[in-house]
N, C-alpha and C. Protein backbone atom coordinates (compact mmCIF):
# COMPACT_ATOMS: atom_id res chain seq x y z
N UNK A 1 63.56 -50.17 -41.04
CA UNK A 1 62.96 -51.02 -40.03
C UNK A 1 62.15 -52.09 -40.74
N UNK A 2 62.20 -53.35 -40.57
CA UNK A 2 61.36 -54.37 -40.97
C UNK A 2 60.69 -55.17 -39.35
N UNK A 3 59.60 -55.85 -40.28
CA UNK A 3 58.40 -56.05 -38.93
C UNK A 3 58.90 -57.73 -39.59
N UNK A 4 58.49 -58.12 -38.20
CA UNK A 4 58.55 -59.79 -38.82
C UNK A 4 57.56 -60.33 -38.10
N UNK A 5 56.72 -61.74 -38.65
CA UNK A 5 55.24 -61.82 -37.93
C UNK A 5 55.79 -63.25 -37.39
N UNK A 6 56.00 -63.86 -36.15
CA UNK A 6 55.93 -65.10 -36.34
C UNK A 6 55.89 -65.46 -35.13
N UNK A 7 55.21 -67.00 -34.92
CA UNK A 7 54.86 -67.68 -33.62
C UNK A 7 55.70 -67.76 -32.61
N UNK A 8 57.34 -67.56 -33.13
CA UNK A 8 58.12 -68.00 -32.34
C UNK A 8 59.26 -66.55 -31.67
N UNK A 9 57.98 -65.30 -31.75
CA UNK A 9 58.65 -64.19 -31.61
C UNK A 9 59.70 -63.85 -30.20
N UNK A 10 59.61 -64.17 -29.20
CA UNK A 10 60.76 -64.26 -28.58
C UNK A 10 61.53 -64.82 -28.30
N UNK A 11 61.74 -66.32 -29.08
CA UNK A 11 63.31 -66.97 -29.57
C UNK A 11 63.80 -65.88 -30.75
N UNK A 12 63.04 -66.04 -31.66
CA UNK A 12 63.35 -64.77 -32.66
C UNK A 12 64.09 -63.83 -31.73
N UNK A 13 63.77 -63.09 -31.41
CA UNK A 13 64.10 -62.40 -30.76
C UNK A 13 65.59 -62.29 -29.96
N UNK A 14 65.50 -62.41 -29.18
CA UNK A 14 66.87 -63.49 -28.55
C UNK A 14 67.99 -63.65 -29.86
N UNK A 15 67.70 -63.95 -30.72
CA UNK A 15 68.92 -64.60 -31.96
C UNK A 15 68.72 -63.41 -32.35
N UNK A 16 67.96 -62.56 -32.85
CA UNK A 16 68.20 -61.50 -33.87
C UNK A 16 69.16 -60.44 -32.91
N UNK A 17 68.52 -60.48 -31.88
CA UNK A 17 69.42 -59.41 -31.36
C UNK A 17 71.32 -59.88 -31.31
N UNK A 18 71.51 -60.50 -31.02
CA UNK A 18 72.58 -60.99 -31.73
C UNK A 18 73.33 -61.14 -32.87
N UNK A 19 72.59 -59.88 -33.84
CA UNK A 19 73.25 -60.24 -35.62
C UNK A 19 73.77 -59.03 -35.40
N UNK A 20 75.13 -58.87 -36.48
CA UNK A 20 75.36 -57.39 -36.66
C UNK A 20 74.50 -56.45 -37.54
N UNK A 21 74.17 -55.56 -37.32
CA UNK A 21 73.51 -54.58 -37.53
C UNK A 21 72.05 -54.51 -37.24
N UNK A 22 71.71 -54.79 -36.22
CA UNK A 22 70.40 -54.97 -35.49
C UNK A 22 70.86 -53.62 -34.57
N UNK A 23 70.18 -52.53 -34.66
CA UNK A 23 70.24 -51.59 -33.53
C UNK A 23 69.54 -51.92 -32.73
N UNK A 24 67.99 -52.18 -32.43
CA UNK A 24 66.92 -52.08 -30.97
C UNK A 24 65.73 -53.68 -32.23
N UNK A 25 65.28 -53.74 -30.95
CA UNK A 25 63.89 -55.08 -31.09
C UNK A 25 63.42 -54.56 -30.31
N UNK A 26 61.45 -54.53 -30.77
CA UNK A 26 60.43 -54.21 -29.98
C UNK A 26 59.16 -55.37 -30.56
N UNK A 27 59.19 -55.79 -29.48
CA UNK A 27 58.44 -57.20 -29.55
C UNK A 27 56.61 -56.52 -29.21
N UNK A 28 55.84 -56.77 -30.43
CA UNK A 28 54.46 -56.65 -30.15
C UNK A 28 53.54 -57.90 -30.04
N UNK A 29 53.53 -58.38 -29.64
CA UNK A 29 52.67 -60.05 -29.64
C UNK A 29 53.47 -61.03 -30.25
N UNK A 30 52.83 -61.20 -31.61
CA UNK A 30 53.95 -62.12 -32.57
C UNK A 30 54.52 -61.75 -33.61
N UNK A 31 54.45 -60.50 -33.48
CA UNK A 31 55.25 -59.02 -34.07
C UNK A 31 56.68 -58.53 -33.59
N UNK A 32 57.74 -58.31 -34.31
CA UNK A 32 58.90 -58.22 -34.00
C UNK A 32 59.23 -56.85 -34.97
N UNK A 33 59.26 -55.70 -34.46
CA UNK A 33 60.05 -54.45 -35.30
C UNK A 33 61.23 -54.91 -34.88
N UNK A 34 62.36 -54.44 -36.07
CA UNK A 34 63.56 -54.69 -35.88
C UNK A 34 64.25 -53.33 -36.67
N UNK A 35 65.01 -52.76 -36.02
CA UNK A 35 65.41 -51.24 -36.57
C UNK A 35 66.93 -51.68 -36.64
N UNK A 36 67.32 -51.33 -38.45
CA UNK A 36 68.37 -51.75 -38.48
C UNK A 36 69.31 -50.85 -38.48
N UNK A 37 70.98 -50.95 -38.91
CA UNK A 37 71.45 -49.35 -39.39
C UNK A 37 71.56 -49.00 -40.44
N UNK A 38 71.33 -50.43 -41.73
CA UNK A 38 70.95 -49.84 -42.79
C UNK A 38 69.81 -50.68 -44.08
N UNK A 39 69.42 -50.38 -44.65
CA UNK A 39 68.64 -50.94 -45.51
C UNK A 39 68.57 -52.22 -46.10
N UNK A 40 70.13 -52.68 -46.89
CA UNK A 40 70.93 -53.66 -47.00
C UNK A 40 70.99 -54.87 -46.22
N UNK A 41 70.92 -54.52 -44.68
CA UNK A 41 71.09 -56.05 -43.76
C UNK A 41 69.56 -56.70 -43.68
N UNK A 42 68.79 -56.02 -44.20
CA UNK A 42 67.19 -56.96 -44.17
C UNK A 42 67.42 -58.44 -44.49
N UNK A 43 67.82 -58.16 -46.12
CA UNK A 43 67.12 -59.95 -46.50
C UNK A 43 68.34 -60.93 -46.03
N UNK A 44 69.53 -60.02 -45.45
CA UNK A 44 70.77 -61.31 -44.45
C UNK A 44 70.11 -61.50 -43.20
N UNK A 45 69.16 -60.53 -43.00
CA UNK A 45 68.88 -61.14 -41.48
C UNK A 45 67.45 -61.95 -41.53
N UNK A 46 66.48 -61.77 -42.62
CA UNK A 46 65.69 -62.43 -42.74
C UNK A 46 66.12 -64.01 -42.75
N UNK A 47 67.05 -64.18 -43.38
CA UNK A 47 67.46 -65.12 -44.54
C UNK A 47 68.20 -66.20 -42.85
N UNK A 48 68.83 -65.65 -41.75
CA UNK A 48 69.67 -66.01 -40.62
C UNK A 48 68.56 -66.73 -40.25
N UNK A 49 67.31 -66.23 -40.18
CA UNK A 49 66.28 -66.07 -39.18
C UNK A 49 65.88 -67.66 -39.31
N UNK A 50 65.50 -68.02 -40.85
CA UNK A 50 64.95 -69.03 -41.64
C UNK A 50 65.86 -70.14 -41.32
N UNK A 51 66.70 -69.78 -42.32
CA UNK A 51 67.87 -71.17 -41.37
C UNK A 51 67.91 -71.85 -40.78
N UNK A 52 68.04 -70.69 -39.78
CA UNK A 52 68.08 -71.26 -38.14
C UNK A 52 66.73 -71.98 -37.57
N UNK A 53 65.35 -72.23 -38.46
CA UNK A 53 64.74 -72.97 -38.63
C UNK A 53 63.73 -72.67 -37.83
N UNK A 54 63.41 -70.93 -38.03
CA UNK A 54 61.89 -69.75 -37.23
C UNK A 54 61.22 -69.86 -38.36
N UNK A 55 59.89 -70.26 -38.36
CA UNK A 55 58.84 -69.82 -38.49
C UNK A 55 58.58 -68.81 -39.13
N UNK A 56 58.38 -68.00 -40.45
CA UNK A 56 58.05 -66.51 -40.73
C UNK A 56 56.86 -66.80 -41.17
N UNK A 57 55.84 -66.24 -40.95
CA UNK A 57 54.51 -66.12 -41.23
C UNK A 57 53.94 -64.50 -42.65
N UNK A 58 54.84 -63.73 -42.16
CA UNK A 58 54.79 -62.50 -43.03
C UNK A 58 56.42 -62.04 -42.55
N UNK A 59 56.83 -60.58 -43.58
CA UNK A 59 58.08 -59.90 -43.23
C UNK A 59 57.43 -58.34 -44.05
N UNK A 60 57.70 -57.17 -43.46
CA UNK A 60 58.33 -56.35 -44.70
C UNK A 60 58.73 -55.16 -43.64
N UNK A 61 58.78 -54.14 -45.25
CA UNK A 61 59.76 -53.23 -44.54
C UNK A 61 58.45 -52.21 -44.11
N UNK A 62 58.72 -51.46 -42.75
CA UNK A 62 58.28 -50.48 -42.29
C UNK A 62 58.59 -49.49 -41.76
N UNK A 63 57.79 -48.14 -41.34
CA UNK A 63 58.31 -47.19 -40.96
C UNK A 63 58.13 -47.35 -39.43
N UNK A 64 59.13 -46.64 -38.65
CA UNK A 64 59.27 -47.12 -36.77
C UNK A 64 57.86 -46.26 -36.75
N UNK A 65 57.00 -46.72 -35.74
CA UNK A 65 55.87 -46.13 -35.27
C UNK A 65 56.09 -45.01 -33.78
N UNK A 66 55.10 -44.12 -33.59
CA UNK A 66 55.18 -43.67 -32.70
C UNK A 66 55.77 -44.45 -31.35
N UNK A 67 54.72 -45.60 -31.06
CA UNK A 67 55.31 -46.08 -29.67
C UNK A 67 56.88 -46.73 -30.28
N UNK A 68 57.61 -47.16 -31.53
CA UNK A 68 59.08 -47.51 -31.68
C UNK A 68 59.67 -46.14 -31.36
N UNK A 69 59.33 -45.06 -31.66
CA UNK A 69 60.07 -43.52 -31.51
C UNK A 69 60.51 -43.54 -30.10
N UNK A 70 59.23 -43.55 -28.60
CA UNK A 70 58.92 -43.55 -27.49
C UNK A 70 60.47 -44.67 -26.70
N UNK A 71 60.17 -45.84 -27.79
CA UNK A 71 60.70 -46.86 -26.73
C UNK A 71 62.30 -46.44 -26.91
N UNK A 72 62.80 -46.27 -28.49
CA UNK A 72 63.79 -45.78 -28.48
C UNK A 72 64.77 -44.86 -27.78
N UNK A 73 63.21 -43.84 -27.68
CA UNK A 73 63.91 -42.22 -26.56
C UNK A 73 63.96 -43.35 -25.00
N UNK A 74 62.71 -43.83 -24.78
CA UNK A 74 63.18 -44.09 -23.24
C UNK A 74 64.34 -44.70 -23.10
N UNK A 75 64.61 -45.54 -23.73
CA UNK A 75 65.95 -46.51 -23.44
C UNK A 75 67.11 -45.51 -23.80
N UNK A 76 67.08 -44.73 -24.60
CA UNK A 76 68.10 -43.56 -24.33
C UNK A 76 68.47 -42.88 -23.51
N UNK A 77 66.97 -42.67 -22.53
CA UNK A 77 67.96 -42.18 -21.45
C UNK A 77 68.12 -42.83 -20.13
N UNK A 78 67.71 -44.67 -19.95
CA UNK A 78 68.06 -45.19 -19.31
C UNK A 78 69.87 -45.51 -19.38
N UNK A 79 70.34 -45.05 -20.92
CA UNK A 79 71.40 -45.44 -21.08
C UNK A 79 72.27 -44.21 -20.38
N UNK A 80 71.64 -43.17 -20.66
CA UNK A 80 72.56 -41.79 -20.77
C UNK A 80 72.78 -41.06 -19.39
């Protein structure tokens, strides 16, 4: 999971969810967790992000937090 800090967090948003290997986005202010499926797609999706001409203020890698655990399960079983 990588956190990304930036002003323009729900255009971010919006485009990232759109890359391959983006599993879930949980948007905290101007905070963006992004849970991927593997380790590897970070600095391609960082790197998309820039490009495309967002704003990054900070990036790194983190562990999903309790409320990412929560949001994950709920939307699981909105799906299921």
């Amino acid at each position: 999971m990588i956190e990304i800090s930036t002003p323009q967090a729900r255009q971010v948003r919006d485009f990232v969810g759109s890359l391959p290997g983006v599993l879930s986005i949980n948007l905290y202010g101007d905070r963006l967790h992004i849970a991927l499926r593997e380790r590897g797609v970070a600095s391609g999706i960082l790197d998309q992000v820039k490009t495309r001409g967002f704003l990054v203020d900070a990036q790194r890698e983190i562990l999903p937090s309790l409320e990412d655990a929560f949001i994950a399960m709920v939307q699981g079983q909105e799906g299921g």
